[in-house]
C-alpha atoms as a PDB file:
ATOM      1  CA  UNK A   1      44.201 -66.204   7.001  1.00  0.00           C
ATOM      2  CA  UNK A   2      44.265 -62.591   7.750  1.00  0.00           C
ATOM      3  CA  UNK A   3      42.143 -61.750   4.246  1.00  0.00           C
ATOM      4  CA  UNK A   4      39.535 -63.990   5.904  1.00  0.00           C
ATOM      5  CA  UNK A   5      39.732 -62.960   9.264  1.00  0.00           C
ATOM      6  CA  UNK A   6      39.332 -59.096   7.625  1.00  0.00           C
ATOM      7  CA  UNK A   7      36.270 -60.145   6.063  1.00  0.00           C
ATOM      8  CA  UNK A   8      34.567 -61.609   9.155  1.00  0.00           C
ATOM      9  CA  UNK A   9      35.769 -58.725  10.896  1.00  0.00           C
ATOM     10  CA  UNK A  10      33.732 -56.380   8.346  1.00  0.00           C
ATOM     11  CA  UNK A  11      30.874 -58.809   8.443  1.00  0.00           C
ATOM     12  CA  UNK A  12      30.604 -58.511  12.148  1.00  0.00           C
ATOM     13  CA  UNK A  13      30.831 -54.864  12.279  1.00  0.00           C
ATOM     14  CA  UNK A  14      28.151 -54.579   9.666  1.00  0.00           C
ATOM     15  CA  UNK A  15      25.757 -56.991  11.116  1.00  0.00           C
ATOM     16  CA  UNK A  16      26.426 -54.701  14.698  1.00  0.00           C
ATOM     17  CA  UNK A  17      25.562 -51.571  12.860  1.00  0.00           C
ATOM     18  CA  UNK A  18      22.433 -52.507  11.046  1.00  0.00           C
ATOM     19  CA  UNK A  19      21.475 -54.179  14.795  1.00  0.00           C
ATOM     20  CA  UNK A  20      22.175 -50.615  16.461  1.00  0.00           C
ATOM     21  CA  UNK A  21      21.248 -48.523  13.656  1.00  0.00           C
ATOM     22  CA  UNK A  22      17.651 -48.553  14.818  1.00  0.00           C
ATOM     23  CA  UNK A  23      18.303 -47.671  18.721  1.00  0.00           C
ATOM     24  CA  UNK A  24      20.875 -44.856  17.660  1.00  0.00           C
ATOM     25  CA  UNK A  25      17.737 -43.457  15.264  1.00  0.00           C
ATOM     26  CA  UNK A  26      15.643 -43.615  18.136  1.00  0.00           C
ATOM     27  CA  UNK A  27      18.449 -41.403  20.876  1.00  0.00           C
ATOM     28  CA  UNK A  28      19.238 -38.944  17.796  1.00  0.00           C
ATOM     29  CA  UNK A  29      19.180 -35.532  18.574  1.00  0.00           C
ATOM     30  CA  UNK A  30      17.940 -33.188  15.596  1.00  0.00           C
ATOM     31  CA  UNK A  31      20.747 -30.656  15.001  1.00  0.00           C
ATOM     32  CA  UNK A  32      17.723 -28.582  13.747  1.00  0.00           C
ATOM     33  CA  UNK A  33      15.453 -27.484  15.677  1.00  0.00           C
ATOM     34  CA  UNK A  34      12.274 -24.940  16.070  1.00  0.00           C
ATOM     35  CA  UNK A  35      13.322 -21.584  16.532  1.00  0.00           C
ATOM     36  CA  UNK A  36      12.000 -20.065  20.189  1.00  0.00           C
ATOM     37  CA  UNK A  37       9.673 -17.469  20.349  1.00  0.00           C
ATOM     38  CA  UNK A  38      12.814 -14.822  21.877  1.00  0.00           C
ATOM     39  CA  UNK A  39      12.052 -11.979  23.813  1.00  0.00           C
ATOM     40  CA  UNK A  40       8.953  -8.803  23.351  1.00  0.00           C
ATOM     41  CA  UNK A  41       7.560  -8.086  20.176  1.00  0.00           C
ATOM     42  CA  UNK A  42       9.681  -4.895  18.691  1.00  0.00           C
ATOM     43  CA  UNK A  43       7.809  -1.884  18.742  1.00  0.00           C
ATOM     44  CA  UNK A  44       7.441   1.501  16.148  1.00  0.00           C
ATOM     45  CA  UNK A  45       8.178   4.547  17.973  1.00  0.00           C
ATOM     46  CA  UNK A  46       3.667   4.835  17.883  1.00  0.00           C
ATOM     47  CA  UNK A  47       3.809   1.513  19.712  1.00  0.00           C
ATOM     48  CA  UNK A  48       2.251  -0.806  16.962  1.00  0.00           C
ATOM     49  CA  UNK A  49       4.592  -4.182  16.507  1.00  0.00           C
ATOM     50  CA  UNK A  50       7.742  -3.474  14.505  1.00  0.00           C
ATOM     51  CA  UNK A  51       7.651  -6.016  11.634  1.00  0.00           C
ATOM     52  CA  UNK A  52      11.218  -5.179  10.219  1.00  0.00           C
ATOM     53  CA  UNK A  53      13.676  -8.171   9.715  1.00  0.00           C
ATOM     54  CA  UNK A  54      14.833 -10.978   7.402  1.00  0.00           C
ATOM     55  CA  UNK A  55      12.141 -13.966   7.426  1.00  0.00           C
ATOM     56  CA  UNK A  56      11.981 -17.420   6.825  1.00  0.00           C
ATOM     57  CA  UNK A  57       9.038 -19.539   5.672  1.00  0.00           C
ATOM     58  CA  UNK A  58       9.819 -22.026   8.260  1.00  0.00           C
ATOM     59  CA  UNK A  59      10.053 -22.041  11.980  1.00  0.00           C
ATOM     60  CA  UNK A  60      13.909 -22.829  12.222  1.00  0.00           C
ATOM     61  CA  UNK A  61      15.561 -19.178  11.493  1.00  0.00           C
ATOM     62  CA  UNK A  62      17.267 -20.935   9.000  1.00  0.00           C
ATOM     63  CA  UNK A  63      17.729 -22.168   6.281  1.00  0.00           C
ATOM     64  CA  UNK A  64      15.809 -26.583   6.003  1.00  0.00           C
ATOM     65  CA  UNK A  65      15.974 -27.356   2.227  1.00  0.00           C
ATOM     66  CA  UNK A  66      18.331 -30.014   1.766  1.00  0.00           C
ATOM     67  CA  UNK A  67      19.669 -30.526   4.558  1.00  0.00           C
ATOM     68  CA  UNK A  68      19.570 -33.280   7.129  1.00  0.00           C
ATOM     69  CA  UNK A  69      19.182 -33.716  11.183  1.00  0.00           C
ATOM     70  CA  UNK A  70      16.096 -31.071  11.066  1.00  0.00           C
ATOM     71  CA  UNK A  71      13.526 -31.808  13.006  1.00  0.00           C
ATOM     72  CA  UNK A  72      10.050 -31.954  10.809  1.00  0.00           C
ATOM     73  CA  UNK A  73       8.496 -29.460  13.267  1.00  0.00           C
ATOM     74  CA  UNK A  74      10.825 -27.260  12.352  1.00  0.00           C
ATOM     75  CA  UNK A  75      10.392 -27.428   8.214  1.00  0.00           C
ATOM     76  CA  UNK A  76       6.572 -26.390   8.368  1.00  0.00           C
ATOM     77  CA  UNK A  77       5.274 -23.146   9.166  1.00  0.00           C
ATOM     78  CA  UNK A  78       1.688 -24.446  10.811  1.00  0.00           C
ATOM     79  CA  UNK A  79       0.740 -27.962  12.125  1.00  0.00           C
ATOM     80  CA  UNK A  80      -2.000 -29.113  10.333  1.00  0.00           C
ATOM     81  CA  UNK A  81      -3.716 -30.558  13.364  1.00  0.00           C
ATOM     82  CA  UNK A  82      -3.878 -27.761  15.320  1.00  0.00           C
ATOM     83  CA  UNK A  83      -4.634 -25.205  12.584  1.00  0.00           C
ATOM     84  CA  UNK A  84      -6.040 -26.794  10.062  1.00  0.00           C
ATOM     85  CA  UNK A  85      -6.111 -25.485   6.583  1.00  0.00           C
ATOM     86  CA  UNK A  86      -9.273 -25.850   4.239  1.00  0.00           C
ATOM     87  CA  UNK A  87      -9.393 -26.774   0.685  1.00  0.00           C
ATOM     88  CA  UNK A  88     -10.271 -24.134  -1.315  1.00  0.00           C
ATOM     89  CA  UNK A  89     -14.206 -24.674  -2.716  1.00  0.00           C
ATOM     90  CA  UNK A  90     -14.398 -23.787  -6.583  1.00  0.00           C
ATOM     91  CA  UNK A  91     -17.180 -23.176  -8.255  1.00  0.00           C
ATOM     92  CA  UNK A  92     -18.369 -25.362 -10.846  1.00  0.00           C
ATOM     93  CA  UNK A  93     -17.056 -24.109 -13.626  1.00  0.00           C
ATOM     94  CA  UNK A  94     -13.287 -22.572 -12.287  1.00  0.00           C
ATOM     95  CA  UNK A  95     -13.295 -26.473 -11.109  1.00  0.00           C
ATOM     96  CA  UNK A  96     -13.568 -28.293 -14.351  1.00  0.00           C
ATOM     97  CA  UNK A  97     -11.632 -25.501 -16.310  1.00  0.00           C
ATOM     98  CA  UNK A  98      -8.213 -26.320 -13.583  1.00  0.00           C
ATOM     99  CA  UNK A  99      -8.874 -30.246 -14.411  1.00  0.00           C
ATOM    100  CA  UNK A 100      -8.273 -29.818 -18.056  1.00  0.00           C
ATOM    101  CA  UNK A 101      -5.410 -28.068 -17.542  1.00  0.00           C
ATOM    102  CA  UNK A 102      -2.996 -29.972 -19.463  1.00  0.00           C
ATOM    103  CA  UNK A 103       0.568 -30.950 -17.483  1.00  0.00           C
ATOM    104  CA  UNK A 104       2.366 -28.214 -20.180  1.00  0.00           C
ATOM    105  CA  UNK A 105      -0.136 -25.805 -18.912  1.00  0.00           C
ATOM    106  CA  UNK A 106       0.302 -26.528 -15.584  1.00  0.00           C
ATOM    107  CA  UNK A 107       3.963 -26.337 -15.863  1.00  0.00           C
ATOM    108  CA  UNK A 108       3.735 -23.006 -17.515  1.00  0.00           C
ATOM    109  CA  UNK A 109       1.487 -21.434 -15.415  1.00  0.00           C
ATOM    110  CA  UNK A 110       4.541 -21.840 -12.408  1.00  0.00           C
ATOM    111  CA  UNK A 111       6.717 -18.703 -11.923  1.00  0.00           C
ATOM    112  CA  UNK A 112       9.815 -21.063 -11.007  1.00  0.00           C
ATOM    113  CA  UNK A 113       9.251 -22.334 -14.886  1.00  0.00           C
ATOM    114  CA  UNK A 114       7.929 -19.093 -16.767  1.00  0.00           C
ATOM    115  CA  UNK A 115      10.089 -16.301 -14.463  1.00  0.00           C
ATOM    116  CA  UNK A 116       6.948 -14.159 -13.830  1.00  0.00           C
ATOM    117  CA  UNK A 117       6.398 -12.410 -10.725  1.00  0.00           C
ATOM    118  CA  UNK A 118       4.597 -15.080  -8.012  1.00  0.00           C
ATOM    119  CA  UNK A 119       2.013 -11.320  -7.005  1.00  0.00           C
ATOM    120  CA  UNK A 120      -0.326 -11.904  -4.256  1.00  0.00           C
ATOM    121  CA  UNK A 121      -0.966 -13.801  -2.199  1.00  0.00           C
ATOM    122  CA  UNK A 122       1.415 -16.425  -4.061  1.00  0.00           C
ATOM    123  CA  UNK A 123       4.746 -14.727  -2.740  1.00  0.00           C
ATOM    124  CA  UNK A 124       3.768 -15.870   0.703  1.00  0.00           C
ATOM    125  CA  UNK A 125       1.691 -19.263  -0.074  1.00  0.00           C
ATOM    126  CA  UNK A 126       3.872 -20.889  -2.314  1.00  0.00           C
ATOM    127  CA  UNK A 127       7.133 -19.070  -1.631  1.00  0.00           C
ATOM    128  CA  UNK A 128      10.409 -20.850  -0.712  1.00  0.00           C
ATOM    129  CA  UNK A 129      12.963 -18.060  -0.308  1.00  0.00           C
ATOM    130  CA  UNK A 130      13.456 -15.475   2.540  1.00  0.00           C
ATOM    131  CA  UNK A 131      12.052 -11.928   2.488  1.00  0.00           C
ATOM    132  CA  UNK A 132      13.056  -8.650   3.911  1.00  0.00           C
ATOM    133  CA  UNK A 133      10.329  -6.574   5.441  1.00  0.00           C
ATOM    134  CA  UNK A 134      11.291  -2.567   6.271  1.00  0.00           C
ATOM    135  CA  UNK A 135       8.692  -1.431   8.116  1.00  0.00           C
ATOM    136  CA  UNK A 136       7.720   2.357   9.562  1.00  0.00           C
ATOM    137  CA  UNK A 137       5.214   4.028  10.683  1.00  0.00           C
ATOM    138  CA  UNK A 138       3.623   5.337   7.415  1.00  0.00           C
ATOM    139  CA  UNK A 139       5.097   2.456   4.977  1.00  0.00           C
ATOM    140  CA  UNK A 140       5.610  -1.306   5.377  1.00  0.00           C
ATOM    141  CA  UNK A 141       8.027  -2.376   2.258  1.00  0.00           C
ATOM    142  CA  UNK A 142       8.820  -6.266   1.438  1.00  0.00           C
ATOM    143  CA  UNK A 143      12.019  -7.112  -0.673  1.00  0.00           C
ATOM    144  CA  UNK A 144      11.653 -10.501  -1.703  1.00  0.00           C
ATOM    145  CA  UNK A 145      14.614 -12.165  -2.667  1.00  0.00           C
ATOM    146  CA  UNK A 146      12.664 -14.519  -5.220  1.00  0.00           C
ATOM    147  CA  UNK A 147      13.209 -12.817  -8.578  1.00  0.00           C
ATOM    148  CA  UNK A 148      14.023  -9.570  -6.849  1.00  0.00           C
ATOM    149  CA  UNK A 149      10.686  -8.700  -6.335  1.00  0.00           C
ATOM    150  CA  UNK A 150       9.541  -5.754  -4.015  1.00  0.00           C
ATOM    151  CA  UNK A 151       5.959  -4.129  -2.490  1.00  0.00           C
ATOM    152  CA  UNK A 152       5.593  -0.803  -0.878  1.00  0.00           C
ATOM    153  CA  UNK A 153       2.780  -0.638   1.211  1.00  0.00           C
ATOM    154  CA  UNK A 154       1.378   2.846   2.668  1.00  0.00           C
ATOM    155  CA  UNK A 155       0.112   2.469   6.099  1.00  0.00           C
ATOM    156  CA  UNK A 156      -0.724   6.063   6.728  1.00  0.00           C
ATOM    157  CA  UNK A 157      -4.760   5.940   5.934  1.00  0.00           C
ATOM    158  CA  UNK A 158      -4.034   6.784   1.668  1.00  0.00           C
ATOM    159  CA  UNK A 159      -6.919   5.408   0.208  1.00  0.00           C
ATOM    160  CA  UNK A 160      -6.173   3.080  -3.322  1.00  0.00           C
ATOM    161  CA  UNK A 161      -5.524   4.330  -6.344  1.00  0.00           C
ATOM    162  CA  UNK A 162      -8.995   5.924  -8.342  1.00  0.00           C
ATOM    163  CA  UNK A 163      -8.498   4.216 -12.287  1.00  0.00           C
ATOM    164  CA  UNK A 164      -5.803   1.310 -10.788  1.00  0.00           C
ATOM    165  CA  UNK A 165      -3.384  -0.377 -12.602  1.00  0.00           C
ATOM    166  CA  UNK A 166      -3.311  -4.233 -12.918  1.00  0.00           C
ATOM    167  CA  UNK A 167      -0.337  -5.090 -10.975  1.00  0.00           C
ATOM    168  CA  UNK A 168       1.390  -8.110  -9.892  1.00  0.00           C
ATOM    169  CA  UNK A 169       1.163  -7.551  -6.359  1.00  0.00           C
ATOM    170  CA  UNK A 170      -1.941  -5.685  -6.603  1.00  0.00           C
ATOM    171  CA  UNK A 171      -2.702  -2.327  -5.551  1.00  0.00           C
ATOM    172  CA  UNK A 172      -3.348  -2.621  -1.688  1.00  0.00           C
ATOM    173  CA  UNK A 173      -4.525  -0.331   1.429  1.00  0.00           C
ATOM    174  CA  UNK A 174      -3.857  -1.077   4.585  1.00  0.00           C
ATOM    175  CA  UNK A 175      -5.320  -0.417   8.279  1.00  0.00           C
ATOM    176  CA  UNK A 176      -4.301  -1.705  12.057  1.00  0.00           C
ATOM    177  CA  UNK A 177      -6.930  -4.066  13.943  1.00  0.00           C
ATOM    178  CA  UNK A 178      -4.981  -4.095  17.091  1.00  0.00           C
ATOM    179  CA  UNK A 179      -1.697  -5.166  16.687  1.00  0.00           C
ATOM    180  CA  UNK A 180      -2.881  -6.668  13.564  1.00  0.00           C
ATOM    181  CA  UNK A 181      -1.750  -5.151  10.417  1.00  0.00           C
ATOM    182  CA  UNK A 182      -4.524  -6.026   7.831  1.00  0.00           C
ATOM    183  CA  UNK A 183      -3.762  -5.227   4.305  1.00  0.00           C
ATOM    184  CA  UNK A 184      -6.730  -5.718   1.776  1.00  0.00           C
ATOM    185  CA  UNK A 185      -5.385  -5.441  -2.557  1.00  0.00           C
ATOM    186  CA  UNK A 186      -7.577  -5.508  -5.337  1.00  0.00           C
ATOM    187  CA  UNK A 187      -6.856  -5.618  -9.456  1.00  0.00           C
ATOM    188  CA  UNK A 188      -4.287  -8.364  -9.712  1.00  0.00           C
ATOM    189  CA  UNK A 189      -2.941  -9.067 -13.441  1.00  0.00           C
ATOM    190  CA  UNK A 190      -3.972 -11.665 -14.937  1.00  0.00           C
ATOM    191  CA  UNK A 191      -0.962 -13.928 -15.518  1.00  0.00           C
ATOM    192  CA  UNK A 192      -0.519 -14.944 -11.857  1.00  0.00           C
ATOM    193  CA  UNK A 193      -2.021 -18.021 -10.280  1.00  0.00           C
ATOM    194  CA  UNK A 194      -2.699 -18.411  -6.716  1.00  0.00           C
ATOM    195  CA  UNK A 195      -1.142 -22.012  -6.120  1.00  0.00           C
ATOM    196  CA  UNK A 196       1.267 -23.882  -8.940  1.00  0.00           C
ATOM    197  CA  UNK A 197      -1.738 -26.134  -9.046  1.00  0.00           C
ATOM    198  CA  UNK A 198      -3.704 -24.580 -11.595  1.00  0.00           C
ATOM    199  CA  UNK A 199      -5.306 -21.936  -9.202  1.00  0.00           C
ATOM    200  CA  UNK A 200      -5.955 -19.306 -11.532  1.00  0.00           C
ATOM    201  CA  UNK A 201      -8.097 -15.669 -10.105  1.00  0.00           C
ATOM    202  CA  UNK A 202     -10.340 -13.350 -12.207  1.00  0.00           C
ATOM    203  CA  UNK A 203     -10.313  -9.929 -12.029  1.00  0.00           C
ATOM    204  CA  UNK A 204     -12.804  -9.569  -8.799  1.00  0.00           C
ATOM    205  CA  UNK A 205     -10.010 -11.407  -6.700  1.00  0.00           C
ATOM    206  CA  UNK A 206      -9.430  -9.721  -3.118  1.00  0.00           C
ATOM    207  CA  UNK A 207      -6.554 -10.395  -1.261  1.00  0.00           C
ATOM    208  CA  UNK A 208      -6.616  -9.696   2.806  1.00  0.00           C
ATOM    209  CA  UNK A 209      -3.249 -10.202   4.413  1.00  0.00           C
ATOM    210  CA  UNK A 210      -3.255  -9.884   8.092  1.00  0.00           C
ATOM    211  CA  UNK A 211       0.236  -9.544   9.688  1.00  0.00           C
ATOM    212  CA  UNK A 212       1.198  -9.973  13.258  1.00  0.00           C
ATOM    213  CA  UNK A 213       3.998 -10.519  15.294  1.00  0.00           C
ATOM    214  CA  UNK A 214       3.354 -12.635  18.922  1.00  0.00           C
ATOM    215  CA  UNK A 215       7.874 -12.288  19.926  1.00  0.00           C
ATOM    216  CA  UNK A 216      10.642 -11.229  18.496  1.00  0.00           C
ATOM    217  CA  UNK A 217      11.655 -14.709  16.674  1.00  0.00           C
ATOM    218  CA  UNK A 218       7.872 -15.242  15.194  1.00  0.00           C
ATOM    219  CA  UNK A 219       6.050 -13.155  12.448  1.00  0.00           C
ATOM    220  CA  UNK A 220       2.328 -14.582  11.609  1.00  0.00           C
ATOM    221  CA  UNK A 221       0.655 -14.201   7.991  1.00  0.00           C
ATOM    222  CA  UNK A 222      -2.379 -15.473   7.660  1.00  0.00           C
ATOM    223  CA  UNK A 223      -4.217 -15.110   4.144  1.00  0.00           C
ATOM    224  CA  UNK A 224      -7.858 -14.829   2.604  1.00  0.00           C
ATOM    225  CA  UNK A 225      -8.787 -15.158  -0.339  1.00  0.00           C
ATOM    226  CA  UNK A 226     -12.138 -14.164  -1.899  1.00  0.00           C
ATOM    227  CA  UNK A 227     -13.132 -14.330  -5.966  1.00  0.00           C
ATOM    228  CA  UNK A 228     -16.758 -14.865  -6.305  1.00  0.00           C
ATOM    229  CA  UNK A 229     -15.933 -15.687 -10.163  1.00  0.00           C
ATOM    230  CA  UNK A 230     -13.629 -18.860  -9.007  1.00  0.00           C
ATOM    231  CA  UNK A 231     -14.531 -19.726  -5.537  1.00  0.00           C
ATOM    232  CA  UNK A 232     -17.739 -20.723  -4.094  1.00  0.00           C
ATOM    233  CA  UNK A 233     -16.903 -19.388  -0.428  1.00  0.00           C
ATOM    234  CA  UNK A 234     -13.738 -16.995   0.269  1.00  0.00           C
ATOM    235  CA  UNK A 235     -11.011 -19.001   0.911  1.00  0.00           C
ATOM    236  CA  UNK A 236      -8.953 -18.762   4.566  1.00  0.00           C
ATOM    237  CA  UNK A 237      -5.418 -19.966   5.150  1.00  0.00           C
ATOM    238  CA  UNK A 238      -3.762 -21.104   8.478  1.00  0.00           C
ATOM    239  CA  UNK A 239      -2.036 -18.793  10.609  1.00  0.00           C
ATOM    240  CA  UNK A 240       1.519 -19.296   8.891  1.00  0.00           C
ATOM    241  CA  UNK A 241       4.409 -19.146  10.647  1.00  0.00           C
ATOM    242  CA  UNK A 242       8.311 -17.289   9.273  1.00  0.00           C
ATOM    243  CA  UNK A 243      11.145 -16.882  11.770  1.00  0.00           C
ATOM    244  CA  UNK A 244      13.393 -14.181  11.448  1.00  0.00           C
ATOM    245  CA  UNK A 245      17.046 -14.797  10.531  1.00  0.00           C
ATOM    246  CA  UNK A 246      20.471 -13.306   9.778  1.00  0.00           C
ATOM    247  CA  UNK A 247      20.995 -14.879   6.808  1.00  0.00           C
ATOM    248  CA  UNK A 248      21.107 -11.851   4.116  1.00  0.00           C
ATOM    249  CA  UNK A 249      18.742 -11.462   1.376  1.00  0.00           C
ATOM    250  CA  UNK A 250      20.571 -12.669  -2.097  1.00  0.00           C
ATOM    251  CA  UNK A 251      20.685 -11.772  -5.959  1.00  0.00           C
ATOM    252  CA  UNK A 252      18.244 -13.990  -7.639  1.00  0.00           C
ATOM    253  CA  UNK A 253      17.582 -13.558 -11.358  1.00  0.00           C
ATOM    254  CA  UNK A 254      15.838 -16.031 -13.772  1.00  0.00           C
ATOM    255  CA  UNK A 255      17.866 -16.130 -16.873  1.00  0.00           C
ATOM    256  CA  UNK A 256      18.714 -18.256 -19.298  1.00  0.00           C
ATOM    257  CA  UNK A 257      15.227 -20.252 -18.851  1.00  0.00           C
ATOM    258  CA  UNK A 258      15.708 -23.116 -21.256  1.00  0.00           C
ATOM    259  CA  UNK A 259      12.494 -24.931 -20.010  1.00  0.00           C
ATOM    260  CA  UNK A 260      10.289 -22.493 -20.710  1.00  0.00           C
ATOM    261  CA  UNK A 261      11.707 -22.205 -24.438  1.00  0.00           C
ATOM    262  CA  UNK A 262      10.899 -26.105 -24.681  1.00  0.00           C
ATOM    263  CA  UNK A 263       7.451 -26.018 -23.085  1.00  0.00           C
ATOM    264  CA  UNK A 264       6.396 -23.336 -25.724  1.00  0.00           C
ATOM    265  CA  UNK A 265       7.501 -25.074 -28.184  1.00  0.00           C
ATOM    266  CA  UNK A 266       5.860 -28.248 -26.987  1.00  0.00           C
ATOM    267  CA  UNK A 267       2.831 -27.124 -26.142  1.00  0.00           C
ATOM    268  CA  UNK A 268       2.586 -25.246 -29.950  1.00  0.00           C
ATOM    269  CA  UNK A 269       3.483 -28.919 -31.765  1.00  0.00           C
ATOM    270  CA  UNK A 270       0.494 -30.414 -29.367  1.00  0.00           C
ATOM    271  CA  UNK A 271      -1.909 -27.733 -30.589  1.00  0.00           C
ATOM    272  CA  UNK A 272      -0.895 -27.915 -34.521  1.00  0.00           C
END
């Protein structure tokens, strides 16, 4: 009698929760929320914005990725409705040649699968780690914690380098529009792609970053891309948002890359 009185009891309180599972949904609070903009922008001691801190590509100041009660506003750096963001227009040609990519291809050309460098403007499009900017008057560096990467960028009026070096990040000059730090980079290598979608770049890409920061919490990156070999029109992103944090920057190394063994090897037997 009490084994069956236990199991209607279990019943009942199952058939209550599924009935009030809905309505508590509804009253949930997010535990997660977007960040606030905090106080004044922080300033260098020549009164341009101060762009130093540990950033997040999301607007929570923390970290989202796995975890539950955050609040989608808070996962995405832009809303898509109020900044829209453009598909990039290929040209002919650059259009058919990321088609064909095979998936193997595809799945190489990723830095998460072959441990290259992301470079520009990948390490802030398609970038899910924090970064660390140090910024001064006459130098604005970026630590990235993906792969340990880093950028130093001279913002005292040096002009680029005369006979430049491919680089992964590019070799880049920068000026102030404002409060607006623009920073324009030229002669990319070759091996990075612009999105893990098969975006590749030729060697007349251009890369104009434009950094601002509106408050203390917010820090603004808006991208443009322009490659007259690959696109038919330069390419503009939206106004993306990172929050700062004070989560520390971490050791992150790609070793021990098994995948990327296998895809070779795969993608040789498929071309014998």
């Amino acid at each position: 009698m009490k084994f069956r009185f236990r199991n209607i009891l279990v019943c009942f309180v199952a058939i209550l929760t599924v009935n009030i599972g809905p309505v508590i949904a509804q009253d949930e609070e997010f535990l997660i929320t977007v960040m606030p903009p905090g106080g004044p922008t922080p300033s260098l001691p020549n009164g341009k914005p101060d762009f130093t801190g540990m950033w997040l590509p999301n607007s929570a100041g923390q970290g989202v990725s796995g975890r539950f009660g955050v609040d989608p506003e808070a996962r995405r750096q832009y809303d898509p409705e109020v900044t829209p963001e453009a598909r990039p227009q290929f040209l002919p040609e650059a259009a058919e040649r990321i088609v064909n990519m095979s998936e193997i291809e595809l799945e190489l050309s990723k830095s998460s699968v072959n441990c290259m460098p992301r470079g520009v403007p990948a390490i802030w499009l398609q970038n899910p780690y924090g970064t660390m900017l140090a910024h001064k008057e006459d130098v604005f560096v970026q630590l990235y914690e993906v792969l340990n990467n880093f950028r130093v960028i001279y913002t005292d009026g040096r002009p680029a380098p005369e006979y430049p070096e491919p680089l992964f990040h590019g070799n880049s000059t920068a000026h102030w529009e404002g409060d607006t730090l623009v920073v324009v980079t030229n002669t990319f290598d070759s091996r990075t792609f612009i999105l893990p979608n098969g975006w590749y770049h030729s060697d007349e890409l251009q890369v104009t970053e434009r950094y601002s920061r509106p408050s203390e919490n917010y820090l603004i990156v808006e991208i443009i891309v322009d490659d007259p070999q690959v696109l038919a029109t330069p390419w503009e992103s939206a106004p993306r948002r990172w929050t700062v944090t004070q989560t520390p920057i971490n050791e992150f190394y790609c070793t021990n890359n098994q995948e990327l063994e296998e895809l070779e090897k795969l993608r040789e037997q498929l071309e014998d």
